[in-house]
C-alpha atoms as a PDB file:
ATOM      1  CA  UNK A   1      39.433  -4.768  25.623  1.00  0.00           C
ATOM      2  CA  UNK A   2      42.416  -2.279  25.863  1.00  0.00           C
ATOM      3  CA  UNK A   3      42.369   0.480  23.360  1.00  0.00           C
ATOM      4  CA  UNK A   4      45.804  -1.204  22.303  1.00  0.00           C
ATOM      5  CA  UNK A   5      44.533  -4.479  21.716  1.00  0.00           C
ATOM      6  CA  UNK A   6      42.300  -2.604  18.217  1.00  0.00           C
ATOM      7  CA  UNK A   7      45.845  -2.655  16.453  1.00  0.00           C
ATOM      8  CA  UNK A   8      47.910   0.520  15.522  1.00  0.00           C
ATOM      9  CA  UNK A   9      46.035   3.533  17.528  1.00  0.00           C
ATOM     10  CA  UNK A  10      47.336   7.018  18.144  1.00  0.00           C
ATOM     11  CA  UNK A  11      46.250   9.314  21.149  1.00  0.00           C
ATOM     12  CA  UNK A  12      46.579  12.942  20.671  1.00  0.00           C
ATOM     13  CA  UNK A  13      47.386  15.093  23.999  1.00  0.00           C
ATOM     14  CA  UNK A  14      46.490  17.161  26.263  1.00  0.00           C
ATOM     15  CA  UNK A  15      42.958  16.073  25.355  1.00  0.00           C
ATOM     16  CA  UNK A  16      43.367  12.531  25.230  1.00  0.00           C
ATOM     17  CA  UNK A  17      41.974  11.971  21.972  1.00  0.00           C
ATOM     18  CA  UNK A  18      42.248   8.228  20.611  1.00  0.00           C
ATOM     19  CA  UNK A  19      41.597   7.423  17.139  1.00  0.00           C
ATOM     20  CA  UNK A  20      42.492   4.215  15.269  1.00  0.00           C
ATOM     21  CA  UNK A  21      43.958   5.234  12.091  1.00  0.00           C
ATOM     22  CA  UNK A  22      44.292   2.264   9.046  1.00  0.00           C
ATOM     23  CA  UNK A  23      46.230   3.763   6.166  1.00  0.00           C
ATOM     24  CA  UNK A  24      48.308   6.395   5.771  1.00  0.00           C
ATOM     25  CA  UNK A  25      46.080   8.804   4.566  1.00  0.00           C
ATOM     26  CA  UNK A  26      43.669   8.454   7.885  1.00  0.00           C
ATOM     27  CA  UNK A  27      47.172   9.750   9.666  1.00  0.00           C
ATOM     28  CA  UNK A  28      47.324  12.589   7.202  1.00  0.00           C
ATOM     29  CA  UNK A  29      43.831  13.295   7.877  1.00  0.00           C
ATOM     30  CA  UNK A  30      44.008  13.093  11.591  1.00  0.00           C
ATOM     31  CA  UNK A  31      47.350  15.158  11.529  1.00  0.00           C
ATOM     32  CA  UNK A  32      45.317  17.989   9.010  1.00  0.00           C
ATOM     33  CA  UNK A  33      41.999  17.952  11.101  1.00  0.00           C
ATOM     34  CA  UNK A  34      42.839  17.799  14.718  1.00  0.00           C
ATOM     35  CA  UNK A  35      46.624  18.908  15.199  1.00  0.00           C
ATOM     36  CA  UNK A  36      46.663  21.614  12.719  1.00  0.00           C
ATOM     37  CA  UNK A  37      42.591  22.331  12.484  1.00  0.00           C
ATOM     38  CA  UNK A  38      41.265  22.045  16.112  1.00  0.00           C
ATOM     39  CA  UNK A  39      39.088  19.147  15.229  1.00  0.00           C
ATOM     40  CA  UNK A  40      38.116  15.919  15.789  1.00  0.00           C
ATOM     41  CA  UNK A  41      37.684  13.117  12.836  1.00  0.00           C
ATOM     42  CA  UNK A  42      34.912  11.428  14.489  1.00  0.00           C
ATOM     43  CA  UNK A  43      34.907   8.354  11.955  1.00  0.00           C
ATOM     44  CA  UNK A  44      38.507   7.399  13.663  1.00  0.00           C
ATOM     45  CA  UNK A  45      37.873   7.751  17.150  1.00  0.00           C
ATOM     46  CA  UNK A  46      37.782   5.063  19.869  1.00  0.00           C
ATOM     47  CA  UNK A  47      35.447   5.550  22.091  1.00  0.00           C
ATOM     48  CA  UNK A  48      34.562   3.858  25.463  1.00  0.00           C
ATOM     49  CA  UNK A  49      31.812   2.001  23.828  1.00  0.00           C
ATOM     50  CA  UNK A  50      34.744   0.381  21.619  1.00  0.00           C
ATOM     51  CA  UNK A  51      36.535  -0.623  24.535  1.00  0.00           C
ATOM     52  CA  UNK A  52      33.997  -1.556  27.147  1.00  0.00           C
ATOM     53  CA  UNK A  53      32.383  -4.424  27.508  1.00  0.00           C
ATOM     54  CA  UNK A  54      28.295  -4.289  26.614  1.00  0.00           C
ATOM     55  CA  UNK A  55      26.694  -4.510  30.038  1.00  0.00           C
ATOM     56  CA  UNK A  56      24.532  -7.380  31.372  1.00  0.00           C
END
């Protein structure tokens, strides 16, 4: 699956940072914590192991 394919999803850059936000306040929170804060909401990222298929 393409990170795209999870429904609305929002990459922060330069460190290509994917997180799949569901309401409005996840945005806020994302916004707060990692563009203003230096963080990372880890409950809202994508990771590979969301995208990737399980191996064989």
């Amino acid at each position: 699956m393409e990170r795209c394919e999870f429904g609305p999803a929002m990459v922060i850059y330069p460190e290509g940072v994917w997180y799949r936000p569901a309401t409005t306040e996840d945005v806020e929170e994302i916004i707060q914590t990692h563009i203003l804060g230096g963080g990372r909401v880890a409950r809202l990222m994508l990771t590979e192991n969301d995208v990737l298929p399980p191996k064989a």
